[in-house]
C-alpha atoms as a PDB file:
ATOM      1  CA  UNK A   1       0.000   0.000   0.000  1.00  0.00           C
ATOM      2  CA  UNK A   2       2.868   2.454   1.177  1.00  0.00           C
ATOM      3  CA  UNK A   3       4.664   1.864  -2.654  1.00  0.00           C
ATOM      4  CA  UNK A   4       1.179   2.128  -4.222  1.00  0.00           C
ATOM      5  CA  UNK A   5       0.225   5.732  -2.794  1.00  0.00           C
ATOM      6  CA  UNK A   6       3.682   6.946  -3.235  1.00  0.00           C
ATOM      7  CA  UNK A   7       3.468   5.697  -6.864  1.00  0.00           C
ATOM      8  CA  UNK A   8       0.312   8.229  -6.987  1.00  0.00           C
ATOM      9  CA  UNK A   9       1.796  11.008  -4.871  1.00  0.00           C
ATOM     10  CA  UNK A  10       4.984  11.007  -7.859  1.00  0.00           C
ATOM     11  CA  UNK A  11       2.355  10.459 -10.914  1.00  0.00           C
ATOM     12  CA  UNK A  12       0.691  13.266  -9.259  1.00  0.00           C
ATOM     13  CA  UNK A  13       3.596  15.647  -8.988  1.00  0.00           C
ATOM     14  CA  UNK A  14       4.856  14.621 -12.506  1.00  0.00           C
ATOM     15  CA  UNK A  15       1.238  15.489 -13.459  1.00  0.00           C
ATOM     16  CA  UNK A  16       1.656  19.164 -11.609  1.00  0.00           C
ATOM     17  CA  UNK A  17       4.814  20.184 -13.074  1.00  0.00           C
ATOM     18  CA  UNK A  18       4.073  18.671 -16.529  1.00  0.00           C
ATOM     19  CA  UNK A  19       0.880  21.161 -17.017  1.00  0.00           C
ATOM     20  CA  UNK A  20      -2.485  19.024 -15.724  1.00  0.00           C
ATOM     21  CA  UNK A  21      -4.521  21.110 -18.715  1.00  0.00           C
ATOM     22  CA  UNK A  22      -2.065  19.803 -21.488  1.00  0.00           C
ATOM     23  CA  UNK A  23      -1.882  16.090 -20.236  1.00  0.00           C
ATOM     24  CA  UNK A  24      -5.759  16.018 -19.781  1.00  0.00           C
ATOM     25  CA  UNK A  25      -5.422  17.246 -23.511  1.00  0.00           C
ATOM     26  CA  UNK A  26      -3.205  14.169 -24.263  1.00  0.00           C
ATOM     27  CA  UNK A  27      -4.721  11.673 -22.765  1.00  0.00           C
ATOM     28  CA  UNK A  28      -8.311  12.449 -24.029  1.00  0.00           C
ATOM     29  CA  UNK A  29      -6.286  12.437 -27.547  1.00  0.00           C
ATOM     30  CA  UNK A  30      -5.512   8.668 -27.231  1.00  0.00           C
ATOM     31  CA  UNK A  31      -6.679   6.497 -30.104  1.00  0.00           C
ATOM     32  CA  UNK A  32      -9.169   3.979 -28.093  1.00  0.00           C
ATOM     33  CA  UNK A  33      -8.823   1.251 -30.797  1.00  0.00           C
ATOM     34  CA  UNK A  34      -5.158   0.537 -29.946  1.00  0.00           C
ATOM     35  CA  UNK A  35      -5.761  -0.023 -26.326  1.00  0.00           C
ATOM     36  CA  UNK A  36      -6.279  -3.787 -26.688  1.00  0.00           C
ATOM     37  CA  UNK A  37      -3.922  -4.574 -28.802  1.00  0.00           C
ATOM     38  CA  UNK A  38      -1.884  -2.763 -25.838  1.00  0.00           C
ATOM     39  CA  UNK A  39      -2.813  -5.555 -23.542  1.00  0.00           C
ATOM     40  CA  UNK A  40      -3.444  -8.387 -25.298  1.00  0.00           C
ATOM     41  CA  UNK A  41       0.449  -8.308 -26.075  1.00  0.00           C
ATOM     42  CA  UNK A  42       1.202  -7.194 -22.639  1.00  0.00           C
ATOM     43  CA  UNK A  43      -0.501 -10.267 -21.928  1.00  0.00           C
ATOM     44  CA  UNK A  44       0.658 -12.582 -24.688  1.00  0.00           C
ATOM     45  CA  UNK A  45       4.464 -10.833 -23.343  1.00  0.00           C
ATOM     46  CA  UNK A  46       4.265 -12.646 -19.997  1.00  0.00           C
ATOM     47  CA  UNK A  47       2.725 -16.165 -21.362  1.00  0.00           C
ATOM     48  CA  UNK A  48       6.092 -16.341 -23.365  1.00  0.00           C
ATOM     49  CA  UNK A  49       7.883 -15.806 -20.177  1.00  0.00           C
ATOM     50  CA  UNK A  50       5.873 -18.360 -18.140  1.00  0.00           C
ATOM     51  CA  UNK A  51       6.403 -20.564 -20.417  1.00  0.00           C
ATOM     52  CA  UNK A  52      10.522 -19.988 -19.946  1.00  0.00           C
ATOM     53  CA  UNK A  53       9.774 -20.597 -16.081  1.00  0.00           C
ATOM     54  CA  UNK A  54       8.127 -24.026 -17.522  1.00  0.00           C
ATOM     55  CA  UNK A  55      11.462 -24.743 -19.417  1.00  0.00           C
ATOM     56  CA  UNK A  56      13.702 -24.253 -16.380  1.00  0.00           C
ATOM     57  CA  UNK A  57      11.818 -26.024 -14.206  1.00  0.00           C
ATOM     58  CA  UNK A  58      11.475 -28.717 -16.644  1.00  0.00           C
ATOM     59  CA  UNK A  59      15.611 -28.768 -16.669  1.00  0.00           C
ATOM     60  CA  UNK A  60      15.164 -29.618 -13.375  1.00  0.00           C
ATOM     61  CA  UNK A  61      13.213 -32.656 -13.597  1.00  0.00           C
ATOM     62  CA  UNK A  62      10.204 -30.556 -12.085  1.00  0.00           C
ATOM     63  CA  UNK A  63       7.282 -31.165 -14.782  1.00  0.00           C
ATOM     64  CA  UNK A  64       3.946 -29.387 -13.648  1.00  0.00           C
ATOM     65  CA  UNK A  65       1.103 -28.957 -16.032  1.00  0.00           C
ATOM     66  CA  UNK A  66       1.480 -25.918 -18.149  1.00  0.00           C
ATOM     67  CA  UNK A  67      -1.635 -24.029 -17.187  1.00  0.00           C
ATOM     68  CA  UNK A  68      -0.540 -24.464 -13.219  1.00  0.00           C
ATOM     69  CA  UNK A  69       2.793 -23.052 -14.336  1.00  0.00           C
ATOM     70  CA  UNK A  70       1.262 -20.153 -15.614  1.00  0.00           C
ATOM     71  CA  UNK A  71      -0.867 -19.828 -12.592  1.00  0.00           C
ATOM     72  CA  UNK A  72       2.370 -19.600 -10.670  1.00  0.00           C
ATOM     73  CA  UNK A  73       3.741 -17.190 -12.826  1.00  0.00           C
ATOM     74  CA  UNK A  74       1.207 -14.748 -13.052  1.00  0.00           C
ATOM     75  CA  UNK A  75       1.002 -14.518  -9.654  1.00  0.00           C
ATOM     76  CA  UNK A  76       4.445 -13.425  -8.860  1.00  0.00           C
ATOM     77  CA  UNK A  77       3.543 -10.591 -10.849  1.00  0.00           C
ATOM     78  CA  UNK A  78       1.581  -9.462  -7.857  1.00  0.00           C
ATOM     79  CA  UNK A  79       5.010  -8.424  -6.205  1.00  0.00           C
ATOM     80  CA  UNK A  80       6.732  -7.144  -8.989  1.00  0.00           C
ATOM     81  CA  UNK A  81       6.838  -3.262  -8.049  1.00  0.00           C
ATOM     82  CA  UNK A  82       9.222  -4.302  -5.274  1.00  0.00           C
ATOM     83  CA  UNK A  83      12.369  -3.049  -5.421  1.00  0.00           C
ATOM     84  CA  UNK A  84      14.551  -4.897  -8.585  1.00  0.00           C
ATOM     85  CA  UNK A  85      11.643  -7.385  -8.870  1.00  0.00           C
ATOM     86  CA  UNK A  86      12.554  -9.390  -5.621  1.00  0.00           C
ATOM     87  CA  UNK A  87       8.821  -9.791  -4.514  1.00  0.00           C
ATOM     88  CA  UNK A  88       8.420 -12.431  -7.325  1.00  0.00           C
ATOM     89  CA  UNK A  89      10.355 -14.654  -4.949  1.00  0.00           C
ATOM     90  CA  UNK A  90       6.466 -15.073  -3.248  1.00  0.00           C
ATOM     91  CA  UNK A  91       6.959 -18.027  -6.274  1.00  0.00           C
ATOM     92  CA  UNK A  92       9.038 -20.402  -4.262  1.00  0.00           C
ATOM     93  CA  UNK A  93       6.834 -20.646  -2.179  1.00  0.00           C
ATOM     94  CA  UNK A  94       3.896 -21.215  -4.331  1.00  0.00           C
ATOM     95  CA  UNK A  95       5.467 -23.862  -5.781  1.00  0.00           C
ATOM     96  CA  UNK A  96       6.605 -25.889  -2.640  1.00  0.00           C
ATOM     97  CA  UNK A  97       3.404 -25.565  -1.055  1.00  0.00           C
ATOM     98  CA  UNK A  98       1.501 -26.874  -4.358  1.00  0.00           C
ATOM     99  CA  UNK A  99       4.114 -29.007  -6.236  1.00  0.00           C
ATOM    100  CA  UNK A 100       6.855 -30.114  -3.390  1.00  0.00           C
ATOM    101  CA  UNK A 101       9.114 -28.797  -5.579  1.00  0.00           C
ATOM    102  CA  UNK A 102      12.429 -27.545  -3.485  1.00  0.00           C
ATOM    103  CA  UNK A 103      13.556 -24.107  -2.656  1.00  0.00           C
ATOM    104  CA  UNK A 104      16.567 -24.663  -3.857  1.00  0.00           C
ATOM    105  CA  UNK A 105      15.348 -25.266  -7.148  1.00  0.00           C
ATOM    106  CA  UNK A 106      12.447 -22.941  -7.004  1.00  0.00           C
ATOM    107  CA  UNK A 107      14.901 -19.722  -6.133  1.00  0.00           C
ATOM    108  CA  UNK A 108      17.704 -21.061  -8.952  1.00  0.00           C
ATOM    109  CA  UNK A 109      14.796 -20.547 -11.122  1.00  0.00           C
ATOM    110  CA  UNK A 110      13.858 -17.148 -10.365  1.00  0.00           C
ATOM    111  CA  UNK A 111      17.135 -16.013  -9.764  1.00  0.00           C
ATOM    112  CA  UNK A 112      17.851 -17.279 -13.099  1.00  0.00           C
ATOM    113  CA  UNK A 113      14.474 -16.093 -14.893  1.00  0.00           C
ATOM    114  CA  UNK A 114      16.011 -11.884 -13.519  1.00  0.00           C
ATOM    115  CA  UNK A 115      19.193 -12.766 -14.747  1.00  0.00           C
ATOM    116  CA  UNK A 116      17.696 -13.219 -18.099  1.00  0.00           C
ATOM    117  CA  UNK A 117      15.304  -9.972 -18.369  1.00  0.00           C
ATOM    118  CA  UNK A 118      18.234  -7.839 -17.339  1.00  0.00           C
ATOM    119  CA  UNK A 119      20.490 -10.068 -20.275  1.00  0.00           C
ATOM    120  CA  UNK A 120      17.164  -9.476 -22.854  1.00  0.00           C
ATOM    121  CA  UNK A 121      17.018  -5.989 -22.191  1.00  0.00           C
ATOM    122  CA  UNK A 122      20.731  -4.963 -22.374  1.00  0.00           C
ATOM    123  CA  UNK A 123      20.989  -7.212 -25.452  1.00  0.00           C
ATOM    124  CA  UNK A 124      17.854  -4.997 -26.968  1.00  0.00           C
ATOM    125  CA  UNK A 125      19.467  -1.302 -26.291  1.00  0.00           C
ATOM    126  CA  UNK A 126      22.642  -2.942 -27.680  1.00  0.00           C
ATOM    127  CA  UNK A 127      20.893  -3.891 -31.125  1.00  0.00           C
ATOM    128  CA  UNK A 128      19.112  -0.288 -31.070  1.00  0.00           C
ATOM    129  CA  UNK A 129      22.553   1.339 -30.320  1.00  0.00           C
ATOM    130  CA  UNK A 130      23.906   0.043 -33.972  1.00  0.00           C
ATOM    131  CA  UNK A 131      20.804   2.588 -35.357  1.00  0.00           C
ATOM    132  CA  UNK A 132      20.565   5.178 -32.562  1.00  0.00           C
ATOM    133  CA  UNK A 133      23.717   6.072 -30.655  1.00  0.00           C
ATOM    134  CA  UNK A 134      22.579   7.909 -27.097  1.00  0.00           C
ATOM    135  CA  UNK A 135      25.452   7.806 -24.401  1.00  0.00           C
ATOM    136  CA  UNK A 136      22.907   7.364 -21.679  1.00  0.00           C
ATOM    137  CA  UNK A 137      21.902   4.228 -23.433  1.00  0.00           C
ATOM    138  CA  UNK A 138      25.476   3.267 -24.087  1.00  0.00           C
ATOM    139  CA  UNK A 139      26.462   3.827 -19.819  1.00  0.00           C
ATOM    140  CA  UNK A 140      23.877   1.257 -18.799  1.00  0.00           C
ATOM    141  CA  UNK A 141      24.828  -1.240 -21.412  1.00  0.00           C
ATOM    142  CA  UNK A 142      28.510  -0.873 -19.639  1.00  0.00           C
ATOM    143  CA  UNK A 143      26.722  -1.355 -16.230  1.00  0.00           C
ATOM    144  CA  UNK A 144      24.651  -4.010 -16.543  1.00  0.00           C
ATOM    145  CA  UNK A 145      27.247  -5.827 -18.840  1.00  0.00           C
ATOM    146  CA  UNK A 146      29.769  -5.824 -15.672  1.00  0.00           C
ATOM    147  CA  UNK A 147      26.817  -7.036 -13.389  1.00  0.00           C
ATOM    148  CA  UNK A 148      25.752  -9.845 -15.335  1.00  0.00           C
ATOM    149  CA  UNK A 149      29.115 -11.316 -16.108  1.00  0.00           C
ATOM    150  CA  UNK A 150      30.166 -11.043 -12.305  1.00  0.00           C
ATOM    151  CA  UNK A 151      26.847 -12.531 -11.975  1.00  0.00           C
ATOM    152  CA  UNK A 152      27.169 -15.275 -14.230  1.00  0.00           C
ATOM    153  CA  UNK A 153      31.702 -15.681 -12.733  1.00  0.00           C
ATOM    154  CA  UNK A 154      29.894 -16.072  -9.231  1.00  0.00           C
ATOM    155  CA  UNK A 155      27.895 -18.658 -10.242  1.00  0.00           C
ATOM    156  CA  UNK A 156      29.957 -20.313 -12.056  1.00  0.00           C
ATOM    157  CA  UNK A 157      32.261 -20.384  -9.379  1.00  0.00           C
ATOM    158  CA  UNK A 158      30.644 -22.785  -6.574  1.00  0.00           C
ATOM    159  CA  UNK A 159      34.095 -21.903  -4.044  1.00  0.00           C
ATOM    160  CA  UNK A 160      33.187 -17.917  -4.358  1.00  0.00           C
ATOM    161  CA  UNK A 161      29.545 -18.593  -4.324  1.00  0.00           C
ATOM    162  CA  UNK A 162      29.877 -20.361  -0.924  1.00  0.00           C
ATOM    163  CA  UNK A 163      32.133 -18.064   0.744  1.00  0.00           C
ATOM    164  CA  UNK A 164      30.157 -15.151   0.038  1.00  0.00           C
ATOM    165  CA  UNK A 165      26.694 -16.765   1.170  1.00  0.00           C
ATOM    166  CA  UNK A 166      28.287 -18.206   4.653  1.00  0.00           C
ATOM    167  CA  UNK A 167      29.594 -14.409   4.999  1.00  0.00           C
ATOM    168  CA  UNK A 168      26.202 -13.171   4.411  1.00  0.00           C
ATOM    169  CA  UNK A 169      24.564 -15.366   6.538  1.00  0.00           C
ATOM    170  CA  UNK A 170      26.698 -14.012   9.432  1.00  0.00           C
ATOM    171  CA  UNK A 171      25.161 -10.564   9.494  1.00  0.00           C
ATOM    172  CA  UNK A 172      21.865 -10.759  11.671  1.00  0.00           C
ATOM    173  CA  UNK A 173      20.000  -8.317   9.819  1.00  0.00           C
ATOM    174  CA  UNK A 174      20.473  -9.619   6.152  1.00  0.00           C
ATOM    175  CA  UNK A 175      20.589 -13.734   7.472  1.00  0.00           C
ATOM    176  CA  UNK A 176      16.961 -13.356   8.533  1.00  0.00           C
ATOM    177  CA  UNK A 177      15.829 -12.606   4.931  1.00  0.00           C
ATOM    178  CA  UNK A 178      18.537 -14.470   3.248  1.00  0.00           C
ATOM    179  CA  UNK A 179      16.876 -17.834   0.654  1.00  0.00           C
ATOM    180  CA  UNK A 180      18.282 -21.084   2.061  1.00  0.00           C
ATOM    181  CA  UNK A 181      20.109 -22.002  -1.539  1.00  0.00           C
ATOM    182  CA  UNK A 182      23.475 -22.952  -0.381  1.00  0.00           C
ATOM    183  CA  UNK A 183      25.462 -24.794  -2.855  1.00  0.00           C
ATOM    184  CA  UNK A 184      23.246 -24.829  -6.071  1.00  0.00           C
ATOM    185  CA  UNK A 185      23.782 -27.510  -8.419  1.00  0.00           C
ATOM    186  CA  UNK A 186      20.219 -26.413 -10.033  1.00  0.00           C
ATOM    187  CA  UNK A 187      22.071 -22.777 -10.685  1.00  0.00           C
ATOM    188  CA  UNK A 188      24.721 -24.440 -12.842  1.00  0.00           C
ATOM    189  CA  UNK A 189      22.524 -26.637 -14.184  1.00  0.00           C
ATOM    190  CA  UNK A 190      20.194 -23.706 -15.974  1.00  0.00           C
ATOM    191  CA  UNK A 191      23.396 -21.827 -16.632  1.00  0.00           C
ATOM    192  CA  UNK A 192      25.087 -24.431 -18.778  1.00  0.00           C
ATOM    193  CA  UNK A 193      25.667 -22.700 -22.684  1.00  0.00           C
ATOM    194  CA  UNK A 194      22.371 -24.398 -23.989  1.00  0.00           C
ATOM    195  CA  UNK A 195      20.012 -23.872 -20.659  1.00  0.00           C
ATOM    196  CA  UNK A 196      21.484 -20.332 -21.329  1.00  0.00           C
ATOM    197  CA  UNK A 197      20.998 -19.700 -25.004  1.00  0.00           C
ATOM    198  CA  UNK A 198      17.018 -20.967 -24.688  1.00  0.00           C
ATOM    199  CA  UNK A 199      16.826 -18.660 -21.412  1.00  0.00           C
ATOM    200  CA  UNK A 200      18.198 -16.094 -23.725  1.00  0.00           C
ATOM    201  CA  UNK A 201      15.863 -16.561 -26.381  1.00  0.00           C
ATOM    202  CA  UNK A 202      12.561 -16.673 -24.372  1.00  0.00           C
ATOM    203  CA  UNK A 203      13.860 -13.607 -22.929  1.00  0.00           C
ATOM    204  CA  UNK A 204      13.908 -11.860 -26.228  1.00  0.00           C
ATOM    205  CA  UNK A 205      10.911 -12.642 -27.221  1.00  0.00           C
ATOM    206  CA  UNK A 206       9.002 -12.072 -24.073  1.00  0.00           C
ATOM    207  CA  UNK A 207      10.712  -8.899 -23.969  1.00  0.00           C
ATOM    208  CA  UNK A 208      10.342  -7.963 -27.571  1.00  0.00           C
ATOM    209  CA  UNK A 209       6.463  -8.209 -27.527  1.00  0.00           C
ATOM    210  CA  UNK A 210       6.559  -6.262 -24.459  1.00  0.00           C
ATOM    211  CA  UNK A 211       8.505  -3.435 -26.511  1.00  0.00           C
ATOM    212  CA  UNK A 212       5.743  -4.110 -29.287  1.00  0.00           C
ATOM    213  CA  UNK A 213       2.697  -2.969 -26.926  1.00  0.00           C
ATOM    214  CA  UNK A 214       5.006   0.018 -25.647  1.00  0.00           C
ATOM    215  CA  UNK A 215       5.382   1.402 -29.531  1.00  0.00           C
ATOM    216  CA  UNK A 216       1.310   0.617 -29.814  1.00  0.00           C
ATOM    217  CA  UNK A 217       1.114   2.782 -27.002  1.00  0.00           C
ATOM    218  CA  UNK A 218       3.159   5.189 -28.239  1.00  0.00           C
ATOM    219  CA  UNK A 219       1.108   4.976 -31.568  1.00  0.00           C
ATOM    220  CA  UNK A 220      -1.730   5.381 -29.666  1.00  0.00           C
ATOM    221  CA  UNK A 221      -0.931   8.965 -28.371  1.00  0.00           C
ATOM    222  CA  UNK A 222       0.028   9.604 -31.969  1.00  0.00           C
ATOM    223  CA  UNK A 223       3.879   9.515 -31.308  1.00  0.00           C
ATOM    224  CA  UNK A 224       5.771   7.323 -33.947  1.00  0.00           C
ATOM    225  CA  UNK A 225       9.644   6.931 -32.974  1.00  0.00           C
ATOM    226  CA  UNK A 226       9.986   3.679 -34.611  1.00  0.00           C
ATOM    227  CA  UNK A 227      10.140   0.205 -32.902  1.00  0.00           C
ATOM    228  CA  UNK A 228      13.641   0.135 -32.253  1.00  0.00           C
ATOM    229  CA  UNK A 229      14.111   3.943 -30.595  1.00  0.00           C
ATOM    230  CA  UNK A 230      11.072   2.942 -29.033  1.00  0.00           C
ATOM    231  CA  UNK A 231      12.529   0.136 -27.369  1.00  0.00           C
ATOM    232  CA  UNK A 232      15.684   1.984 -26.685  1.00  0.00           C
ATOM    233  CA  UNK A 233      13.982   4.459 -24.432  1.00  0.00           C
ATOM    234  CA  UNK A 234      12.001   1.933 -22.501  1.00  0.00           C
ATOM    235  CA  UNK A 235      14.278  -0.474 -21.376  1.00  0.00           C
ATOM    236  CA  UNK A 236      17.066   2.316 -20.744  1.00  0.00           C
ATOM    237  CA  UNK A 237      14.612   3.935 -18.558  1.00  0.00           C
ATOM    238  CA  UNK A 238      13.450   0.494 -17.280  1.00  0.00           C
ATOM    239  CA  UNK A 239      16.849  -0.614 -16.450  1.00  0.00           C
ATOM    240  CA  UNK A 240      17.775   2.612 -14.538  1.00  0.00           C
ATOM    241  CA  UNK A 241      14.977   2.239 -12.525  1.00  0.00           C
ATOM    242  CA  UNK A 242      15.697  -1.883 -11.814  1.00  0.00           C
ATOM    243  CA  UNK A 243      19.367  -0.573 -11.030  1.00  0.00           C
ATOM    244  CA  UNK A 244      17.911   2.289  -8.687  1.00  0.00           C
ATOM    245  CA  UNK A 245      16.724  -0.799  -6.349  1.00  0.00           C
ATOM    246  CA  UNK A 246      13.531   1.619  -5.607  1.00  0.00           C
ATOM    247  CA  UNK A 247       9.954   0.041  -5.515  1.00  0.00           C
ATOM    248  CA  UNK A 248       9.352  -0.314  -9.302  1.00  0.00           C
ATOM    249  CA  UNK A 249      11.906   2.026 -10.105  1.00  0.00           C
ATOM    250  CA  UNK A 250       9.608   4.717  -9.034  1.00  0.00           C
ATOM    251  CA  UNK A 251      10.936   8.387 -10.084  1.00  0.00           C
ATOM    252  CA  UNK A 252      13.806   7.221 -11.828  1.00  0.00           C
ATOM    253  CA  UNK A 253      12.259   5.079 -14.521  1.00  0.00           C
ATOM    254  CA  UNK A 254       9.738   8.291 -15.525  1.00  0.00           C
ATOM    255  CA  UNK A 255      12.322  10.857 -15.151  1.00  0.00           C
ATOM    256  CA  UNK A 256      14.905   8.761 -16.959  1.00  0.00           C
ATOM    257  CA  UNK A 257      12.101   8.134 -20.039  1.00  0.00           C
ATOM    258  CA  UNK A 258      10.939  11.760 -19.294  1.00  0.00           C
ATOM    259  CA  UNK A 259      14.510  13.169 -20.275  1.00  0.00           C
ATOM    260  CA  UNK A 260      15.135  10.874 -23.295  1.00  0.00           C
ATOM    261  CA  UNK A 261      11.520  11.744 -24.753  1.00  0.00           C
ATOM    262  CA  UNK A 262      12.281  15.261 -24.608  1.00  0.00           C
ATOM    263  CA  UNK A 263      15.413  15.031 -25.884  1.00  0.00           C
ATOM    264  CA  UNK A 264      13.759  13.776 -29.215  1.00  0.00           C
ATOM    265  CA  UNK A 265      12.158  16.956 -29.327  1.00  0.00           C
ATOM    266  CA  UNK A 266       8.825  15.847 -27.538  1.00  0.00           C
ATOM    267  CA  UNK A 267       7.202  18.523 -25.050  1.00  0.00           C
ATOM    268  CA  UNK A 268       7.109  17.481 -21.500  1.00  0.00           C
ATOM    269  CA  UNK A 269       3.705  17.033 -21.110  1.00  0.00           C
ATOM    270  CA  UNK A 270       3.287  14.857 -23.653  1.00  0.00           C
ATOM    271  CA  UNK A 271       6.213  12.632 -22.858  1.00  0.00           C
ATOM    272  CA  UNK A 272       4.923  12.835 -19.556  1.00  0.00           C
ATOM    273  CA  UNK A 273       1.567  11.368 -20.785  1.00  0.00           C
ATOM    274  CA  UNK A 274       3.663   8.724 -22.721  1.00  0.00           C
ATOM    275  CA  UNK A 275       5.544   7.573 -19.536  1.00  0.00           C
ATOM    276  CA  UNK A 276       2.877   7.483 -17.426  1.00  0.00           C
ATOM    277  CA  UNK A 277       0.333   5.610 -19.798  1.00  0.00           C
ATOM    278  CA  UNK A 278       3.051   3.405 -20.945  1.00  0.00           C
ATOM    279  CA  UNK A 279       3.326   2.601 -17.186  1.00  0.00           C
ATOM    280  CA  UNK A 280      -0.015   2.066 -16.956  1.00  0.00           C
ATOM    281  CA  UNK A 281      -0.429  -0.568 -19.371  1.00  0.00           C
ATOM    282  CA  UNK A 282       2.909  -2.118 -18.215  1.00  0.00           C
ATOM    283  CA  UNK A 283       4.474  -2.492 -14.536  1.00  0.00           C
ATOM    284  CA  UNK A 284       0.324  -1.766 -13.382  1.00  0.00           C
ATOM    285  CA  UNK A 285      -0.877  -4.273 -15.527  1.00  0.00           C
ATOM    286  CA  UNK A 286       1.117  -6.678 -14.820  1.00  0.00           C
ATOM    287  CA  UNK A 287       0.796  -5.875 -11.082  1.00  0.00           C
ATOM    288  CA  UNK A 288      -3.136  -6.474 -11.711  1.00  0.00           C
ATOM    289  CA  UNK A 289      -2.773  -9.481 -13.224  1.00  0.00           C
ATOM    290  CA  UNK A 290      -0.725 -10.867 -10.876  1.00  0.00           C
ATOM    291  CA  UNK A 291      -3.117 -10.060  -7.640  1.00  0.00           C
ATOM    292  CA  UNK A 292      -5.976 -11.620 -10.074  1.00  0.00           C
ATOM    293  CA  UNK A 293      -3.985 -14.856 -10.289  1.00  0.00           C
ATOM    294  CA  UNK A 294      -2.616 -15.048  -6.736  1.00  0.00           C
ATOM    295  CA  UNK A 295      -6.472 -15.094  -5.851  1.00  0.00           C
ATOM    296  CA  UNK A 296      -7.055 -18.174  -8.480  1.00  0.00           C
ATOM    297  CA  UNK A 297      -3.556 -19.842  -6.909  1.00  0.00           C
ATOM    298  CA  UNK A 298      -4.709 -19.237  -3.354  1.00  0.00           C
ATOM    299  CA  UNK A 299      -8.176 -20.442  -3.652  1.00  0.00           C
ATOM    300  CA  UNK A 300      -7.871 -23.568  -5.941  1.00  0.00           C
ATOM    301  CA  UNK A 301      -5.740 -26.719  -5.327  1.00  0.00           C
ATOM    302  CA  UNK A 302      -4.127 -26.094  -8.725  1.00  0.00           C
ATOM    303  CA  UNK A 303      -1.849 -28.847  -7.875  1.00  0.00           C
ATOM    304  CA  UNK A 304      -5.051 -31.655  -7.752  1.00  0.00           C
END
């Protein structure tokens, strides 16, 4: 509740110093006919991605039906405004209460699964940066390039991995919220180069129809950047705001997309209309979907 109603006390402020009459003008501009297109890829975005939690799991000798895995995954949506997408850990849980499947596996998968949307979306601005050059764009490549491949090192690396968990686990305030994973043979398992490259591809995909209903958005406010600068500003301004550990990037993911819009000549109010729409229909509606599943996995016994 406290990350929803400061969500609305920043829209609100964005709102304020954007000019309220010229957003109201914006929004009451928006071409209705696009809007479910917007979701129905939104939608179709995150079946592509439960279907890559159904792949790792299924690396792991852990075969659920399909529509139960997508249960699952929808409803760690629910918790995915938390900071850097951590509350979609709820999922472990889900699935050792329903399925008996282990932690250990359960939190190599998700670990895993935010590995790869960071990897998708760096490997996205990196194919936009060959048409568009922006240096912003260029700085978070550099960033989140060094985190993933210390990432992927410390995994690799069972020795390090060890050490630095046992450290961890020694200061009182981090080892009461610290996963029980220990040594994770399930975390080089899904890393091996094949596990990786399907990861990888899901990822892109899943991603890349996301970008889709974020240009039909744009589309739909008549703004036409093309697909690929499209893409380029939301997953720069996306990543920034993962990076910024804040719940769902709040504040730095809209000024971040707020800057880059009106660097391309926009005026603020209406790239403040496109952020905050594009928000809407994204990080919100997934958030919505996710509470609407959570119901359906808390109330049936999916796994019967």
């Amino acid at each position: 509740m406290w990350i929803i109603l400061g969500t609305l006390f920043f829209y609100i402020l964005l709102i304020l110093v954007s000019d309220v009459e010229k957003i109201s003008e914006s929004f009451l501009k928006i071409k209705m006919e696009f809007l479910a297109l917007i979701f129905v890829l939104g939608f179709l975005s995150h079946i592509v991605r439960g279907f890559r939690q159904h792949s790792f799991l299924y690396v792991l000798d852990e075969k659920i039906p399909i529509r139960h895995n997508m249960y699952v995954y929808m409803s760690g949506l629910s918790f995915i405004i938390t900071p850097g997408g951590a509350g979609t850990f709820i999922k472990s849980i889900y699935l050792k209460e329903r399925f008996q499947i282990p932690s250990e596996k359960s939190i190599a998968v998700i670990l895993l699964e935010r590995y790869h949307d960071l990897l998708a979306g760096t490997t996205i601005i990196l194919a936009s940066l060959l048409v568009y050059f922006s240096l912003i764009s260029v700085s978070l490549v550099v960033i989140s390039s060094v985190i993933l491949g210390a990432l992927y090192l410390l995994i690799q690396s069972q020795r390090i991995f060890v050490s630095l968990y046992s450290n961890l686990s020694k200061i009182r305030f981090i080892s009461k919220n610290l996963p029980e994973i220990g040594p994770s043979k399930s975390l080089s398992t899904l890393t091996s180069p094949k596990n990786m490259t399907k990861g990888w591809l899901f990822s892109i995909l899943g991603w890349g129809i996301d970008a889709l209903a974020v240009y039909v958005v744009f589309l739909a406010l008549n703004v036409d950047f093309e697909y690929l600068l499209t893409s380029q500003i939301y997953f720069t301004s996306l990543g920034y705001g993962v990076l910024s550990l804040l719940p769902g990037g709040i504040g730095v993911n809209e000024s971040v997309a707020d800057f880059l819009l009106v660097r391309q000549g926009l005026d603020l109010s209406v790239a403040s209309s496109l952020v905050i729409l594009t928000r809407l229909c994204t990080v919100w509606f997934a958030t919505i979907l996710g509470i609407i599943f959570t119901r359906m996995v808390l109330k049936q016994k999916i796994h019967s």
